[in-house]
C-alpha atoms as a PDB file:
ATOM      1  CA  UNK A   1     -56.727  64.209 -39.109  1.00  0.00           C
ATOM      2  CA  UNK A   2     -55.755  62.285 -35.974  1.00  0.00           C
ATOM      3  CA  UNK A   3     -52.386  60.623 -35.812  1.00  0.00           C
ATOM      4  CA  UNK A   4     -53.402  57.871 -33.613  1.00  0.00           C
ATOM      5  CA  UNK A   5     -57.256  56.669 -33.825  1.00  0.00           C
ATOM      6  CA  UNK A   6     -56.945  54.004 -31.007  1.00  0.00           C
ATOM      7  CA  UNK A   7     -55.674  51.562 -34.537  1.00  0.00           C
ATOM      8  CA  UNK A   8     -52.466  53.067 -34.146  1.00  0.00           C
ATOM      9  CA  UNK A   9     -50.123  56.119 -35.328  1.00  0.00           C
ATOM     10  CA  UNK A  10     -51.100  57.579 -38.575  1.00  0.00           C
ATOM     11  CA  UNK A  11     -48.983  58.808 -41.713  1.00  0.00           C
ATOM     12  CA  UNK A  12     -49.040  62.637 -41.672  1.00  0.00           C
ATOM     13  CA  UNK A  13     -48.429  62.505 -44.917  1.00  0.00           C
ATOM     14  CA  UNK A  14     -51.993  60.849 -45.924  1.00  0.00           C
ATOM     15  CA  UNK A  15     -53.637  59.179 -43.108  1.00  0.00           C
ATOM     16  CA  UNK A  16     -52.148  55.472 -43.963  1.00  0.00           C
ATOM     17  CA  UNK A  17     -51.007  53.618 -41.155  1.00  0.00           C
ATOM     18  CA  UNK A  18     -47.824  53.228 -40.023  1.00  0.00           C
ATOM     19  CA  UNK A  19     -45.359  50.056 -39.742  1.00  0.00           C
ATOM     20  CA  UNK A  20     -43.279  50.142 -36.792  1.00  0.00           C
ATOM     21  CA  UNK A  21     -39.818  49.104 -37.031  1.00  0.00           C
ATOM     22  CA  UNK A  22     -38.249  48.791 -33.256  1.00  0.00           C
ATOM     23  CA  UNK A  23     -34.908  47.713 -33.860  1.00  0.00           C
ATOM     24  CA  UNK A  24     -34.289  50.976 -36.291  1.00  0.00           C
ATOM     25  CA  UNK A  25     -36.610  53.495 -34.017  1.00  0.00           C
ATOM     26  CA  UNK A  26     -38.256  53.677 -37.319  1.00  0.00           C
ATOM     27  CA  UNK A  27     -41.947  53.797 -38.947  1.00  0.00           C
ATOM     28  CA  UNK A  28     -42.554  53.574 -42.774  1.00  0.00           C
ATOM     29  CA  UNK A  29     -46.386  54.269 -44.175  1.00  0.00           C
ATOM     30  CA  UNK A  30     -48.275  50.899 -45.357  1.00  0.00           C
ATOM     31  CA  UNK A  31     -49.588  53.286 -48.134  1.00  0.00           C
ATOM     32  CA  UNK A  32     -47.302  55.926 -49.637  1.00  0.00           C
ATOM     33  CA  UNK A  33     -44.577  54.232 -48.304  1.00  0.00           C
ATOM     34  CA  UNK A  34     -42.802  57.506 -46.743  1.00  0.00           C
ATOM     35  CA  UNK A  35     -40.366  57.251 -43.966  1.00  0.00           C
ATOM     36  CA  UNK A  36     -41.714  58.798 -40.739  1.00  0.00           C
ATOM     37  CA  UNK A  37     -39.449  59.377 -37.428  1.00  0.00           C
ATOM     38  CA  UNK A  38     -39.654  57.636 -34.345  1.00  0.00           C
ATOM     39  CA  UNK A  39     -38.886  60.292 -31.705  1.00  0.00           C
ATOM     40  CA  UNK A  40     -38.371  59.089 -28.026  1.00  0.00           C
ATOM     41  CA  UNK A  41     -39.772  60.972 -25.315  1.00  0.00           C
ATOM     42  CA  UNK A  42     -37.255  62.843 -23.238  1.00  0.00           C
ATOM     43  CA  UNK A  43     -35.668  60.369 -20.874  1.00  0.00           C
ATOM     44  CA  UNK A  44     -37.372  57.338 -23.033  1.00  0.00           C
ATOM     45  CA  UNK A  45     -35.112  54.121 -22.794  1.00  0.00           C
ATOM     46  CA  UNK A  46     -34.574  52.857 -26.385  1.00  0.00           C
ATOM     47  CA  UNK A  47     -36.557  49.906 -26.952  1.00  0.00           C
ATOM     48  CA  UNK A  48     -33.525  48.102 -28.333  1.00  0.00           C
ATOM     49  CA  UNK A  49     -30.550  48.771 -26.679  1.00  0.00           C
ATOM     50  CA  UNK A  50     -27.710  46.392 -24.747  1.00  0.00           C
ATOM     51  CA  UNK A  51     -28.360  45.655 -21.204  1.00  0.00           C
ATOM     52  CA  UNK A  52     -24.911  46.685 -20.301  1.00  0.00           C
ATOM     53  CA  UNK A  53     -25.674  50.269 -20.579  1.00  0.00           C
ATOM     54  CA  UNK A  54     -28.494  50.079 -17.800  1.00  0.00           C
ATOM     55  CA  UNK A  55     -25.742  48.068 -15.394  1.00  0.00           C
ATOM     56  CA  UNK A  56     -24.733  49.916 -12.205  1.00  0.00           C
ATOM     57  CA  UNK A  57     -21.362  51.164 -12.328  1.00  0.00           C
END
């Protein structure tokens, strides 16, 4: 089974889809309502984060 169908990412756990939760780099199933990690690609910026962490120093 695919974990992304074009829809968006699947639940491993039985194929439901996911809920993304951005400010907790979270996803929770629509379905069996399982907690699924959000992993960040190495390097990946967090999506939430304070803008005084990108400043120059």
């Amino acid at each position: 089974m695919s974990h992304y169908d074009g829809i968006g990412p699947r639940c491993p756990e039985c194929g439901g889809p996911l809920v993304s939760f951005s400010t907790y780099q979270d996803r929770i199933c629509n379905d069996c309502k399982q907690p699924q990690p959000w992993e960040l690609k190495p390097g990946q910026q967090p999506l939430v984060t304070n803008n005084r962490d990108r400043r120059a120093k």
